[in-house]
PDB file of N, CA and C in Angstrom:
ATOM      1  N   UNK A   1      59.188 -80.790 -19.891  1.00  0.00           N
ATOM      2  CA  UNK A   1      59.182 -80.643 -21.331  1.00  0.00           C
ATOM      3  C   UNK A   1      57.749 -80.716 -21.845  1.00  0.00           C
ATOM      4  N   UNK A   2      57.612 -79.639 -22.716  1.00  0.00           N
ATOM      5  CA  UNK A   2      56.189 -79.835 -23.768  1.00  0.00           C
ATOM      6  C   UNK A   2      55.899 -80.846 -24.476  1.00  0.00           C
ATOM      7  N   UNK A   3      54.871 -81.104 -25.332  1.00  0.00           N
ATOM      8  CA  UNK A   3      54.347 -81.971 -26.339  1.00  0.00           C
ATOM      9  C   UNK A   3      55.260 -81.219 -27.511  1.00  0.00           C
ATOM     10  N   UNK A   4      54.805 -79.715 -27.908  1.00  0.00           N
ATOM     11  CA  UNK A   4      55.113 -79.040 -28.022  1.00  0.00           C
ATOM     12  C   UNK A   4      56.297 -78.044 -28.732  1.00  0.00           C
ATOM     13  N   UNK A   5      57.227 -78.307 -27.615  1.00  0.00           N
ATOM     14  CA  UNK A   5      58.120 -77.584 -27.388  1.00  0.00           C
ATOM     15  C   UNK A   5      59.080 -77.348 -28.553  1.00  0.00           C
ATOM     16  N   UNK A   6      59.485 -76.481 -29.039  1.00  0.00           N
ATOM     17  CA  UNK A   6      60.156 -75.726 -30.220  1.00  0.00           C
ATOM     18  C   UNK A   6      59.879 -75.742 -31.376  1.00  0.00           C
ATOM     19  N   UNK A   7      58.299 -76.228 -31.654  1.00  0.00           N
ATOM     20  CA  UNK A   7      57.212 -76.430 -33.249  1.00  0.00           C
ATOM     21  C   UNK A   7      56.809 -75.414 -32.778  1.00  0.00           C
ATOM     22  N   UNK A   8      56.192 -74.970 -34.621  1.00  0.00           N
ATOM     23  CA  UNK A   8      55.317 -73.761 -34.378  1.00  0.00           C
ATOM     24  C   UNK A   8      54.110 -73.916 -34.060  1.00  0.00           C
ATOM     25  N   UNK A   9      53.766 -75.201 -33.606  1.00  0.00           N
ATOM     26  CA  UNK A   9      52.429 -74.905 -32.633  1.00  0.00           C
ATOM     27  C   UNK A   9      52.500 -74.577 -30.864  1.00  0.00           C
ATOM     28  N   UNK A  10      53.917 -74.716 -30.694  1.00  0.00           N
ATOM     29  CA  UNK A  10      54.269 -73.786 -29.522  1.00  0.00           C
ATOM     30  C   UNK A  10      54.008 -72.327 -29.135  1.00  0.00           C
ATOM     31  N   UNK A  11      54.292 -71.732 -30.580  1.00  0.00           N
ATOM     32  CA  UNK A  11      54.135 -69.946 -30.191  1.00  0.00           C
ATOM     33  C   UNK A  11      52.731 -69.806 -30.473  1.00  0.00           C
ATOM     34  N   UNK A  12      52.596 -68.602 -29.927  1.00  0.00           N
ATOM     35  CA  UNK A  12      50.950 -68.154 -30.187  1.00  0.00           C
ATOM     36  C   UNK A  12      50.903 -67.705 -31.441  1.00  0.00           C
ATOM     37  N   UNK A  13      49.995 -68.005 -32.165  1.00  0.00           N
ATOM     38  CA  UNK A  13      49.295 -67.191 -34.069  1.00  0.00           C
ATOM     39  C   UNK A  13      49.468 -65.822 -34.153  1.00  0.00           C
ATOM     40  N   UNK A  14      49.769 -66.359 -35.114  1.00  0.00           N
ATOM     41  CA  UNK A  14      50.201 -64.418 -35.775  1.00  0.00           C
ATOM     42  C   UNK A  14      49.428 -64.247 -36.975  1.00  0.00           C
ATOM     43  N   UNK A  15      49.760 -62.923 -37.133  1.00  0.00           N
ATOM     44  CA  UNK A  15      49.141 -62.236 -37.936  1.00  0.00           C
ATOM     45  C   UNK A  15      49.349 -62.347 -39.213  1.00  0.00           C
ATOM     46  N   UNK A  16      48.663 -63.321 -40.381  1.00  0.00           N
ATOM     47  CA  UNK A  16      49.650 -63.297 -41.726  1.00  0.00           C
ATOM     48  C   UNK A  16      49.760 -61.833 -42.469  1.00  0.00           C
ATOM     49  N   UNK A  17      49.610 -60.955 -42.196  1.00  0.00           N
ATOM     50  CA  UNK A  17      49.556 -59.796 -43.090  1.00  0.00           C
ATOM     51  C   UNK A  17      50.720 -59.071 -42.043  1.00  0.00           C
ATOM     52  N   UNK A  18      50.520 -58.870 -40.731  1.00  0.00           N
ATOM     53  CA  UNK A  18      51.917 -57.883 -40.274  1.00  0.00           C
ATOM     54  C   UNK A  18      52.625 -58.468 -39.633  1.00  0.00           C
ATOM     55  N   UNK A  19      52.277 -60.129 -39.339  1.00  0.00           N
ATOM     56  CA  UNK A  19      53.268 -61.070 -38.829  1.00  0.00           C
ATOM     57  C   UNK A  19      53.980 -60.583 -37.062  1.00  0.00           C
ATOM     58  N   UNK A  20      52.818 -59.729 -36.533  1.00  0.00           N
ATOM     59  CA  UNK A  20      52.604 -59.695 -35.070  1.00  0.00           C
ATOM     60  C   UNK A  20      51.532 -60.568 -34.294  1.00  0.00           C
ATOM     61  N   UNK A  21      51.807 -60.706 -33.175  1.00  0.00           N
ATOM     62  CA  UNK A  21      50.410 -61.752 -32.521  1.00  0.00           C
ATOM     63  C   UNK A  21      49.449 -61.684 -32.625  1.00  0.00           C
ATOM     64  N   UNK A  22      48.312 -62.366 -32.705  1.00  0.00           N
ATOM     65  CA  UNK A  22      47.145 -61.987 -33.290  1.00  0.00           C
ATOM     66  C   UNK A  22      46.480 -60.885 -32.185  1.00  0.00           C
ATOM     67  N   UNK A  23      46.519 -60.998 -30.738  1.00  0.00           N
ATOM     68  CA  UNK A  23      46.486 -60.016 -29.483  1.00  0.00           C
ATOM     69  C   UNK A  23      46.463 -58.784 -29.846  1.00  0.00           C
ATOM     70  N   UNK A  24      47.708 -58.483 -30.722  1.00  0.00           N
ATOM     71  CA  UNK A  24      48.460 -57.034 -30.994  1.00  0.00           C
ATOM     72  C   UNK A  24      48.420 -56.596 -32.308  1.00  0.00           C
ATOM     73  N   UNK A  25      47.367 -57.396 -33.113  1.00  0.00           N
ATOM     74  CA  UNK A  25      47.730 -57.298 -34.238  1.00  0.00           C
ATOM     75  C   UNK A  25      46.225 -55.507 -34.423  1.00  0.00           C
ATOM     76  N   UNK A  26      46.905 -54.948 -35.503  1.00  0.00           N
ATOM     77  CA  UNK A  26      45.893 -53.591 -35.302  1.00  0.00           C
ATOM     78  C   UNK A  26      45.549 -53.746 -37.317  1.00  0.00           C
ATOM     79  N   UNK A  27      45.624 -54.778 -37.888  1.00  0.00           N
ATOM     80  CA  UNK A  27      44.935 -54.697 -39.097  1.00  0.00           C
ATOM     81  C   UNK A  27      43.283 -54.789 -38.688  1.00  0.00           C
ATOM     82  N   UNK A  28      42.773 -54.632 -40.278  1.00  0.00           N
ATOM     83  CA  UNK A  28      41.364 -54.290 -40.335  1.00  0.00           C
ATOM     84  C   UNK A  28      41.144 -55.915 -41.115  1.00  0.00           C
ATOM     85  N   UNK A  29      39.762 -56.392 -40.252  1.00  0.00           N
ATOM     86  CA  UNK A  29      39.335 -57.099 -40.418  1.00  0.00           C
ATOM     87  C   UNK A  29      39.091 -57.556 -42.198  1.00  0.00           C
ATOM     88  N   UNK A  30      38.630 -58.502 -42.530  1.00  0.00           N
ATOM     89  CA  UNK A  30      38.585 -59.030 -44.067  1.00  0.00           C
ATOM     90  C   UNK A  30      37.670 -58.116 -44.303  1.00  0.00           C
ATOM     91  N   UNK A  31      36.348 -58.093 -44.036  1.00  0.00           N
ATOM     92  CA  UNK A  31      35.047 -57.466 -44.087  1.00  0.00           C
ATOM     93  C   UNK A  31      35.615 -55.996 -44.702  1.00  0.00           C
ATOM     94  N   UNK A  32      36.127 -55.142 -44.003  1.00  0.00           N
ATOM     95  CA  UNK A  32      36.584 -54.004 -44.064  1.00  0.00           C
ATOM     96  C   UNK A  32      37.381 -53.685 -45.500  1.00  0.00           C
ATOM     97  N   UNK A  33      38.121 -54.819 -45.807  1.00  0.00           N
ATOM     98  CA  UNK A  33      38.869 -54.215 -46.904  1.00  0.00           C
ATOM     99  C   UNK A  33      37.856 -54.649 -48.543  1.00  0.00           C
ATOM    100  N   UNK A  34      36.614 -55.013 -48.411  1.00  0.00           N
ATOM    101  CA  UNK A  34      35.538 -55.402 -49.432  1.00  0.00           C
ATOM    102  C   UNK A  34      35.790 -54.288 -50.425  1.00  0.00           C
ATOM    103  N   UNK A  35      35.325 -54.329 -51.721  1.00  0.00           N
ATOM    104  CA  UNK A  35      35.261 -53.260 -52.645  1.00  0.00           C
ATOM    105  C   UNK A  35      33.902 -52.993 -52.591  1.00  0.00           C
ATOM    106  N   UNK A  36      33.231 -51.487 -52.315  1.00  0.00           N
ATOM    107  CA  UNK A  36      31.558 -51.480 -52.874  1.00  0.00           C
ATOM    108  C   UNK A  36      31.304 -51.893 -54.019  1.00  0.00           C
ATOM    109  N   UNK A  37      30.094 -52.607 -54.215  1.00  0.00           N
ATOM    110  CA  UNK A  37      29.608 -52.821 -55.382  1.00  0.00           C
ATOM    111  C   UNK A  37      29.693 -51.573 -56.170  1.00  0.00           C
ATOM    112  N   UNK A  38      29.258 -50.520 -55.345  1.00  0.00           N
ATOM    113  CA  UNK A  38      29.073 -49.081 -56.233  1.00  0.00           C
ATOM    114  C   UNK A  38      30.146 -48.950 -57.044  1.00  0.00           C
ATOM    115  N   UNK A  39      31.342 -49.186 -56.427  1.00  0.00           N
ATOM    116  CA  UNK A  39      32.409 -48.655 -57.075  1.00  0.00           C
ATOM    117  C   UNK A  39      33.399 -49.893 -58.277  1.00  0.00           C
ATOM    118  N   UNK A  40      32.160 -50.660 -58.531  1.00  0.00           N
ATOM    119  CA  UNK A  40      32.649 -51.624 -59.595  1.00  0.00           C
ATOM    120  C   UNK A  40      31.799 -51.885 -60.843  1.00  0.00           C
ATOM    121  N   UNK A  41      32.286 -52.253 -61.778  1.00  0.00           N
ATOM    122  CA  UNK A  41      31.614 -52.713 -62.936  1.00  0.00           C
ATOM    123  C   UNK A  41      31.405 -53.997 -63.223  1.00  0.00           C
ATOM    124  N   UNK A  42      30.466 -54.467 -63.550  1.00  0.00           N
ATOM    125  CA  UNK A  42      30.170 -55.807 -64.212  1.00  0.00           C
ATOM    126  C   UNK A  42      29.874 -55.912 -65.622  1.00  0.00           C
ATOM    127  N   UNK A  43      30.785 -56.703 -66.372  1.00  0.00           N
ATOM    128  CA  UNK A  43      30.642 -56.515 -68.282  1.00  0.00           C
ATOM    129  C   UNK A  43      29.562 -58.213 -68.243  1.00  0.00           C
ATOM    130  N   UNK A  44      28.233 -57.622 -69.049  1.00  0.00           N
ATOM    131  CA  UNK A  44      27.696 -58.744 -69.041  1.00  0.00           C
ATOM    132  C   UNK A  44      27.730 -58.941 -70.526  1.00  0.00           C
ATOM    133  N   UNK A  45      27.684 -60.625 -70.944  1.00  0.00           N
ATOM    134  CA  UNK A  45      27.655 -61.104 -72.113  1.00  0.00           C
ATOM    135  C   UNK A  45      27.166 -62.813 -72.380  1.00  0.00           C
ATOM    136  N   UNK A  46      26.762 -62.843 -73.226  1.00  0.00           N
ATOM    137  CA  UNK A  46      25.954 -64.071 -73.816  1.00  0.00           C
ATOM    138  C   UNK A  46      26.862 -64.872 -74.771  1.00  0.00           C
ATOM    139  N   UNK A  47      27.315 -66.047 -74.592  1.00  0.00           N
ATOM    140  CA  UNK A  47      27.769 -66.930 -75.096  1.00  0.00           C
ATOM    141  C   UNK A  47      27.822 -68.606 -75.549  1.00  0.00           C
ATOM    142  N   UNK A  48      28.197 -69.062 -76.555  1.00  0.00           N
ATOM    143  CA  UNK A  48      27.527 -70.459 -76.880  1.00  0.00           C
ATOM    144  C   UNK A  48      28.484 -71.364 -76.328  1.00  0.00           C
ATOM    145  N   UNK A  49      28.097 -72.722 -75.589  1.00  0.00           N
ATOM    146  CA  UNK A  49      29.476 -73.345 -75.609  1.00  0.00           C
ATOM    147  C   UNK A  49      29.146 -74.704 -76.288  1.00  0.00           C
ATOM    148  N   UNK A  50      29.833 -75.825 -76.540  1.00  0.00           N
ATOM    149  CA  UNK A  50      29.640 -76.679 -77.251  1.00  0.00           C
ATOM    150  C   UNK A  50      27.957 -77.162 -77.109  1.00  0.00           C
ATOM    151  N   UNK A  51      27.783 -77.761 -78.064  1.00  0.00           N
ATOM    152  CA  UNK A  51      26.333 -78.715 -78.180  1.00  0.00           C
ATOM    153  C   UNK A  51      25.701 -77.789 -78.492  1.00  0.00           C
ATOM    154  N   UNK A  52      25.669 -76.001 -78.721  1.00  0.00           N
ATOM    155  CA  UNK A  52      25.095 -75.492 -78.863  1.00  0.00           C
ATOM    156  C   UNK A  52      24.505 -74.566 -77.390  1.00  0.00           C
ATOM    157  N   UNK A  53      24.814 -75.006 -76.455  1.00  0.00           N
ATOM    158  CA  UNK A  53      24.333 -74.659 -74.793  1.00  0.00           C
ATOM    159  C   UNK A  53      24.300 -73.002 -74.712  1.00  0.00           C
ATOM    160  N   UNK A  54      23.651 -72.342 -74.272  1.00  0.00           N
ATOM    161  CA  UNK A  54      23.774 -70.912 -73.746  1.00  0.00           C
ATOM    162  C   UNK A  54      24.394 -70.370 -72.645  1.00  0.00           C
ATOM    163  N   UNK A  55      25.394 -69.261 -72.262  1.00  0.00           N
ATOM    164  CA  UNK A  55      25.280 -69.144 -70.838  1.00  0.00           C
ATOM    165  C   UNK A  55      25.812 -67.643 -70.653  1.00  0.00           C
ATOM    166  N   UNK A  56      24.809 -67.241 -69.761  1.00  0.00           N
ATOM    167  CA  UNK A  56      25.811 -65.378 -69.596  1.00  0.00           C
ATOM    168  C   UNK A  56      26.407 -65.499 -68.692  1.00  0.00           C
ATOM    169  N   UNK A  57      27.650 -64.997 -69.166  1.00  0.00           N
ATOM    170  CA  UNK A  57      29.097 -64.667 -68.563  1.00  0.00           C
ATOM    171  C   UNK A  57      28.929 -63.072 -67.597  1.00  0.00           C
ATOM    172  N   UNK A  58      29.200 -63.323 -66.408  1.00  0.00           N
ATOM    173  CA  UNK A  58      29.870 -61.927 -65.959  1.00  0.00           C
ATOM    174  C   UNK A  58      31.082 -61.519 -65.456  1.00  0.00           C
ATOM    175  N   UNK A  59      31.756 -60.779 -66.251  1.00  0.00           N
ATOM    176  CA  UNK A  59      33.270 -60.205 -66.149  1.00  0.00           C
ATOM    177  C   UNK A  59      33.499 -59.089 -65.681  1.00  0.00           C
ATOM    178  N   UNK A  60      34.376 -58.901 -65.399  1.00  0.00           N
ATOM    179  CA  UNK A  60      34.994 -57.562 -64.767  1.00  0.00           C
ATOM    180  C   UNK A  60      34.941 -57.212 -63.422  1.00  0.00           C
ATOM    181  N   UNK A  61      35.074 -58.510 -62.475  1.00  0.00           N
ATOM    182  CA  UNK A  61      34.807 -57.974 -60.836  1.00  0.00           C
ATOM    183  C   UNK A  61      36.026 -58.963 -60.726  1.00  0.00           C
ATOM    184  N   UNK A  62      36.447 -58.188 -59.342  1.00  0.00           N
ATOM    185  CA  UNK A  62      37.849 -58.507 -59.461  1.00  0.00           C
ATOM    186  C   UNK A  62      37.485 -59.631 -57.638  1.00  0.00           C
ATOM    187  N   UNK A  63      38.962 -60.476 -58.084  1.00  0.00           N
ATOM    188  CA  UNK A  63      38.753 -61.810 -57.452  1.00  0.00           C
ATOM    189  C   UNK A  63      39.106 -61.249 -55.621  1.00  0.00           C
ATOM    190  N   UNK A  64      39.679 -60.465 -55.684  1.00  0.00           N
ATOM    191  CA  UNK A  64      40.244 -59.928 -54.476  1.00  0.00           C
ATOM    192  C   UNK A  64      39.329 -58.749 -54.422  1.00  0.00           C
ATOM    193  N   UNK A  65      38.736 -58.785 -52.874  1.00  0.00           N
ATOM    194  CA  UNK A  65      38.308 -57.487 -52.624  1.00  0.00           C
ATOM    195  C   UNK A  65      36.319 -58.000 -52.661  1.00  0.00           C
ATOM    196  N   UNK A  66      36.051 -59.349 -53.609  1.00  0.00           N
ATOM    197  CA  UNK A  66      34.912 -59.745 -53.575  1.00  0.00           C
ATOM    198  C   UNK A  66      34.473 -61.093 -53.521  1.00  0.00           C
ATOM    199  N   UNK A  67      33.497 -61.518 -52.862  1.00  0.00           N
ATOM    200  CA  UNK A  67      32.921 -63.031 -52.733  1.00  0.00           C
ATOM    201  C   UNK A  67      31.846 -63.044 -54.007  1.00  0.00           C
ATOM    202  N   UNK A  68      32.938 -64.126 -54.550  1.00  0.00           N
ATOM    203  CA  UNK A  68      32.018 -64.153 -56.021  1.00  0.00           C
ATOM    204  C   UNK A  68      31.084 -65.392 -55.560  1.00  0.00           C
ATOM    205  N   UNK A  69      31.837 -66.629 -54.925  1.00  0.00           N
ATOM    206  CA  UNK A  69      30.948 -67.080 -54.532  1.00  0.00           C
ATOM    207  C   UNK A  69      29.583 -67.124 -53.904  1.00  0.00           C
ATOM    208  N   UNK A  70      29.194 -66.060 -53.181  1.00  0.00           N
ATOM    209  CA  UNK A  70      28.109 -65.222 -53.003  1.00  0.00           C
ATOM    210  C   UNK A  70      27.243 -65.140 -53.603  1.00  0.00           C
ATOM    211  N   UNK A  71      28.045 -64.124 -54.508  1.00  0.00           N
ATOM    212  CA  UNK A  71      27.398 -63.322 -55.694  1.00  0.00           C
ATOM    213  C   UNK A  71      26.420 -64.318 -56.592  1.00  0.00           C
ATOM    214  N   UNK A  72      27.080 -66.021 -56.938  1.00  0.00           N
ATOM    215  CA  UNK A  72      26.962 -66.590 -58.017  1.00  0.00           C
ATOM    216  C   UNK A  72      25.710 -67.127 -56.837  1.00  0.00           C
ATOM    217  N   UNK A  73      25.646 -67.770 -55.659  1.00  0.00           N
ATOM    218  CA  UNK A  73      24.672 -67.984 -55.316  1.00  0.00           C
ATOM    219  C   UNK A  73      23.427 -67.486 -55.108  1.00  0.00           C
ATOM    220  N   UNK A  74      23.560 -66.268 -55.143  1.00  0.00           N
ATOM    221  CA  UNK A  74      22.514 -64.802 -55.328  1.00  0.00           C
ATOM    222  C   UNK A  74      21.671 -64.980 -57.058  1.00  0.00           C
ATOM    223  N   UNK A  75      23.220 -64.766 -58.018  1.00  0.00           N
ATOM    224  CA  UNK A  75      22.782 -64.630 -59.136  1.00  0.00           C
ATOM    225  C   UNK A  75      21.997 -66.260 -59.751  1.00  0.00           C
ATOM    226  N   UNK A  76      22.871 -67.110 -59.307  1.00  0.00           N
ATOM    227  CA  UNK A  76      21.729 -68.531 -59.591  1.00  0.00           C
ATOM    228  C   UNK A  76      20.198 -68.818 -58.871  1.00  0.00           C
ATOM    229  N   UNK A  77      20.165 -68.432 -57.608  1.00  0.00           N
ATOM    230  CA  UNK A  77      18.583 -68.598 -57.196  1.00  0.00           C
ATOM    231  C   UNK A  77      17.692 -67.184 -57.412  1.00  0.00           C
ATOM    232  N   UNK A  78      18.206 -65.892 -57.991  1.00  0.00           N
ATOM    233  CA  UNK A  78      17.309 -64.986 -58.668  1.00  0.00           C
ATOM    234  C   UNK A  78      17.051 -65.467 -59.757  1.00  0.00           C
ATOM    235  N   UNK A  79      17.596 -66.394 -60.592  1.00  0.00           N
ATOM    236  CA  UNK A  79      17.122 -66.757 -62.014  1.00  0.00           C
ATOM    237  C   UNK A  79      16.734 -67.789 -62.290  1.00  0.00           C
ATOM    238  N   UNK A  80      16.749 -69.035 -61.154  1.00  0.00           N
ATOM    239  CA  UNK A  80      16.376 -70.414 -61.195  1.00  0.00           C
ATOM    240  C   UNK A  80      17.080 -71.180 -61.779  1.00  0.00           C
ATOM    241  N   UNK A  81      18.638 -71.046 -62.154  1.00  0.00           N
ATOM    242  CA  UNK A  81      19.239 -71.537 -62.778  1.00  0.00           C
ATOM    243  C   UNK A  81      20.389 -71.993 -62.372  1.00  0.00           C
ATOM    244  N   UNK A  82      21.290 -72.785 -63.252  1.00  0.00           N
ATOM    245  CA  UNK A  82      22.469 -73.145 -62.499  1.00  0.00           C
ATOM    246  C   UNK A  82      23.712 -72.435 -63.133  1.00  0.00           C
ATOM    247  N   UNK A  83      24.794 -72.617 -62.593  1.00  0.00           N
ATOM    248  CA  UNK A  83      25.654 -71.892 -62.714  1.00  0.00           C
ATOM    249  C   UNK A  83      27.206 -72.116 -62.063  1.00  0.00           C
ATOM    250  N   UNK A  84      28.625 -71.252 -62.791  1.00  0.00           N
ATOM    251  CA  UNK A  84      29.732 -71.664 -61.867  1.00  0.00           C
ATOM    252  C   UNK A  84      30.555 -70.503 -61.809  1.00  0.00           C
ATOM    253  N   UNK A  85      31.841 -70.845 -61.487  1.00  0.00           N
ATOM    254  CA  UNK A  85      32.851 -69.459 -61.503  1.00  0.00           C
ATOM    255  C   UNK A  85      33.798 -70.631 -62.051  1.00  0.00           C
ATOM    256  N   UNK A  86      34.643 -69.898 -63.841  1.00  0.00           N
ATOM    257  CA  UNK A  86      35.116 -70.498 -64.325  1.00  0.00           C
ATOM    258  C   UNK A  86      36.404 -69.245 -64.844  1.00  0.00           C
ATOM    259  N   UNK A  87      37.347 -69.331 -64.186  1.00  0.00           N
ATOM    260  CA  UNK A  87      38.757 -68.533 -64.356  1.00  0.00           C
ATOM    261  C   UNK A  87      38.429 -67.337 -63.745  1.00  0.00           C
ATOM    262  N   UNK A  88      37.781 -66.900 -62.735  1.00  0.00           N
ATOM    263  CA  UNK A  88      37.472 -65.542 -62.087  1.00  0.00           C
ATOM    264  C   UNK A  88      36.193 -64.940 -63.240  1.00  0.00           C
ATOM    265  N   UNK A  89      35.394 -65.553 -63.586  1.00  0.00           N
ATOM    266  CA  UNK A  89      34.143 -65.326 -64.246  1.00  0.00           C
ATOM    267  C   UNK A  89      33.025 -65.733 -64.192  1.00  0.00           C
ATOM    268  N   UNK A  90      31.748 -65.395 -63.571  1.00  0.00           N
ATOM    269  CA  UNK A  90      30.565 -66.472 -63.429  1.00  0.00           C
ATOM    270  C   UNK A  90      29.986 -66.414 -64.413  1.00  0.00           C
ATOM    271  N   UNK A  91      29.710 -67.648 -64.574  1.00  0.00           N
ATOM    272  CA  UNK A  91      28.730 -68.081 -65.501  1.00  0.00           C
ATOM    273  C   UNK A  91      27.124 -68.975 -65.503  1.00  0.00           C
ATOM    274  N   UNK A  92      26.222 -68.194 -65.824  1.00  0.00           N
ATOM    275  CA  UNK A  92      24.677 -68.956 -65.548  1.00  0.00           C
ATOM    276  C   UNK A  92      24.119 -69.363 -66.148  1.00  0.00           C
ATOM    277  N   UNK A  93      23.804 -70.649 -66.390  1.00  0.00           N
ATOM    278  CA  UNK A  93      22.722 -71.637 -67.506  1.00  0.00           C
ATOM    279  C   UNK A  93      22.020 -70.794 -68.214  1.00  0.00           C
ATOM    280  N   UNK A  94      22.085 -70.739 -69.265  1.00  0.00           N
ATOM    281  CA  UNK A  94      20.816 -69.879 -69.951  1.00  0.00           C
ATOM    282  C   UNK A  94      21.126 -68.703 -70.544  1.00  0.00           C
ATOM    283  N   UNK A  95      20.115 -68.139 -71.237  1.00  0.00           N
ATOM    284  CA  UNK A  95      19.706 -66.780 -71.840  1.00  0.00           C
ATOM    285  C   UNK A  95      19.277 -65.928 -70.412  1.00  0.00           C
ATOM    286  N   UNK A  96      20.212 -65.632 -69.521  1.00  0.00           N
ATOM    287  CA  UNK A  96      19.352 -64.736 -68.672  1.00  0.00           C
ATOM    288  C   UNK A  96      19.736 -63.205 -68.457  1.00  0.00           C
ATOM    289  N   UNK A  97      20.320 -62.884 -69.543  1.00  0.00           N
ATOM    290  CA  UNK A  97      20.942 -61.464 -69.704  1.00  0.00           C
ATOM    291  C   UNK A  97      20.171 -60.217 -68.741  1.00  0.00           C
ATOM    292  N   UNK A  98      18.917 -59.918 -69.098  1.00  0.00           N
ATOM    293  CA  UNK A  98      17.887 -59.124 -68.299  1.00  0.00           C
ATOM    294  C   UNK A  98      17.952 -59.427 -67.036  1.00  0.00           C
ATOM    295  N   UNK A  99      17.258 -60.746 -66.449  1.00  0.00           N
ATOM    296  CA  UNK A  99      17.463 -61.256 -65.102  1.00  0.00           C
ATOM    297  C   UNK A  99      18.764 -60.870 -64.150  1.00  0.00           C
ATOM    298  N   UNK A 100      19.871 -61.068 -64.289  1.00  0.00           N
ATOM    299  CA  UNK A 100      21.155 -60.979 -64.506  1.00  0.00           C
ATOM    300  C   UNK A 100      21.365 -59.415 -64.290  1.00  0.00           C
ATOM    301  N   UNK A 101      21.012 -58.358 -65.105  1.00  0.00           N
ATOM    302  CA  UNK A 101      21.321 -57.259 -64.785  1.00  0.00           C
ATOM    303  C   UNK A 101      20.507 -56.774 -64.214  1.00  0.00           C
ATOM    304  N   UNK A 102      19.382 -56.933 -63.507  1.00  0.00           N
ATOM    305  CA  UNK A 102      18.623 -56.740 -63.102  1.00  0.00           C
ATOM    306  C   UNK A 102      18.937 -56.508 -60.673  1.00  0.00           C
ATOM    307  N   UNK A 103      19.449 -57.868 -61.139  1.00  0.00           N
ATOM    308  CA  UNK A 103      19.980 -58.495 -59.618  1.00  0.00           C
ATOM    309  C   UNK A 103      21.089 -57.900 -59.281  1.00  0.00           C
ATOM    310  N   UNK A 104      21.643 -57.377 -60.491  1.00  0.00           N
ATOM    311  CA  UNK A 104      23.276 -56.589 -60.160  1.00  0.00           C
ATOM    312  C   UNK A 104      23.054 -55.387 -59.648  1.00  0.00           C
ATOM    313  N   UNK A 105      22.338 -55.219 -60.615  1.00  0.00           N
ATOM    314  CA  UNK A 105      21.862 -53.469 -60.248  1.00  0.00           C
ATOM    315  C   UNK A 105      20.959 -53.255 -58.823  1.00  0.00           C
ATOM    316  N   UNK A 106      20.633 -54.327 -58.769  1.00  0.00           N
ATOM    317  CA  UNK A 106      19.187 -53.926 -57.447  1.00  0.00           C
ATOM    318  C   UNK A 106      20.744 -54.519 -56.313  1.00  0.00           C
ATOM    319  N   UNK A 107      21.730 -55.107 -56.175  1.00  0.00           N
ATOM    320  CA  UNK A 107      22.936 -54.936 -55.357  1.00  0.00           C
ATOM    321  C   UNK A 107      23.704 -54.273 -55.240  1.00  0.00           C
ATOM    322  N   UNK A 108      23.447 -53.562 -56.573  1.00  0.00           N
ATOM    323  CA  UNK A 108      24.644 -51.962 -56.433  1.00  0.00           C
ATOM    324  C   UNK A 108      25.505 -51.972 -57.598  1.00  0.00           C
ATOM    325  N   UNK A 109      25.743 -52.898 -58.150  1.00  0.00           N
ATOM    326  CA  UNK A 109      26.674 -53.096 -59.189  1.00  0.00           C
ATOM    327  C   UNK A 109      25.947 -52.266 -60.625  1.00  0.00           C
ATOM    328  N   UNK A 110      27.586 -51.442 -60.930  1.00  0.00           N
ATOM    329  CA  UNK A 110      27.344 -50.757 -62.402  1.00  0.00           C
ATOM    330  C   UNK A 110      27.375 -51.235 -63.826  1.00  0.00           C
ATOM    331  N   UNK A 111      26.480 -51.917 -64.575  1.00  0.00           N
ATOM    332  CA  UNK A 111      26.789 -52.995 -65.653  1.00  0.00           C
ATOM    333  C   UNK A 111      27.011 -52.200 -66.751  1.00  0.00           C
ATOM    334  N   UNK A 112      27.089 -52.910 -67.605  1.00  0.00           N
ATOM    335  CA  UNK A 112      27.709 -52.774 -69.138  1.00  0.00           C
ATOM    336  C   UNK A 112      27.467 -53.885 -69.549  1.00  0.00           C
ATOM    337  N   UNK A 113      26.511 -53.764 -71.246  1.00  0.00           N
ATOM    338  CA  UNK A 113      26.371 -55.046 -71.926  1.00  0.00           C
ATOM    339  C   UNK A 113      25.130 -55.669 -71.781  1.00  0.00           C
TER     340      UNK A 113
END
């Protein structure tokens, strides 16, 4: 008898998307299913939040298909600033509207705003 024996850490891993072995499995890697930047938009905008604080918002990239987390670490050390992802939206300390579209565009991304 196994440690084992009739848990699902008995069978070998499968595939969560076609739910065949991972061996046999013929999906395309995460990497593969990315959206180009080319083929997306970013809506940029400037907003106040309490105390008076500044911060540009970027909207319109979709949560699936992209590492925003990335992105926000890209877009916070091109501008020296800090920053978060707040409901599928990043947001960066400051007035950095220019900066900001600047870094999008030199990554590929099509802005607005």
């Amino acid at each position: 008898m196994r440690l084992f024996e009739g848990t699902e850490f008995d069978r070998p891993p499968t595939c969560e998307r076609c739910s065949q072995v991972e061996t046999d499995c013929q999906c395309p890697p995460e990497a593969a299913r990315r959206i180009p930047p080319e083929k997306q938009t970013a809506r940029l905008a400037i907003e106040k939040r309490r105390k008076g604080k500044v911060v540009t918002v970027v909207r319109g990239l979709p949560e699936v298909g992209n590492d925003l987390q990335e992105l926000l670490t890209r877009l916070k050390s091109g501008c020296g600033a800090g920053g978060s992802i707040q409901a599928g939206e990043i947001e960066i300390q400051g007035r950095q509207l220019e900066r900001v579209r600047e870094l999008l565009e030199t990554i590929g991304f099509k802005v607005k705003g």
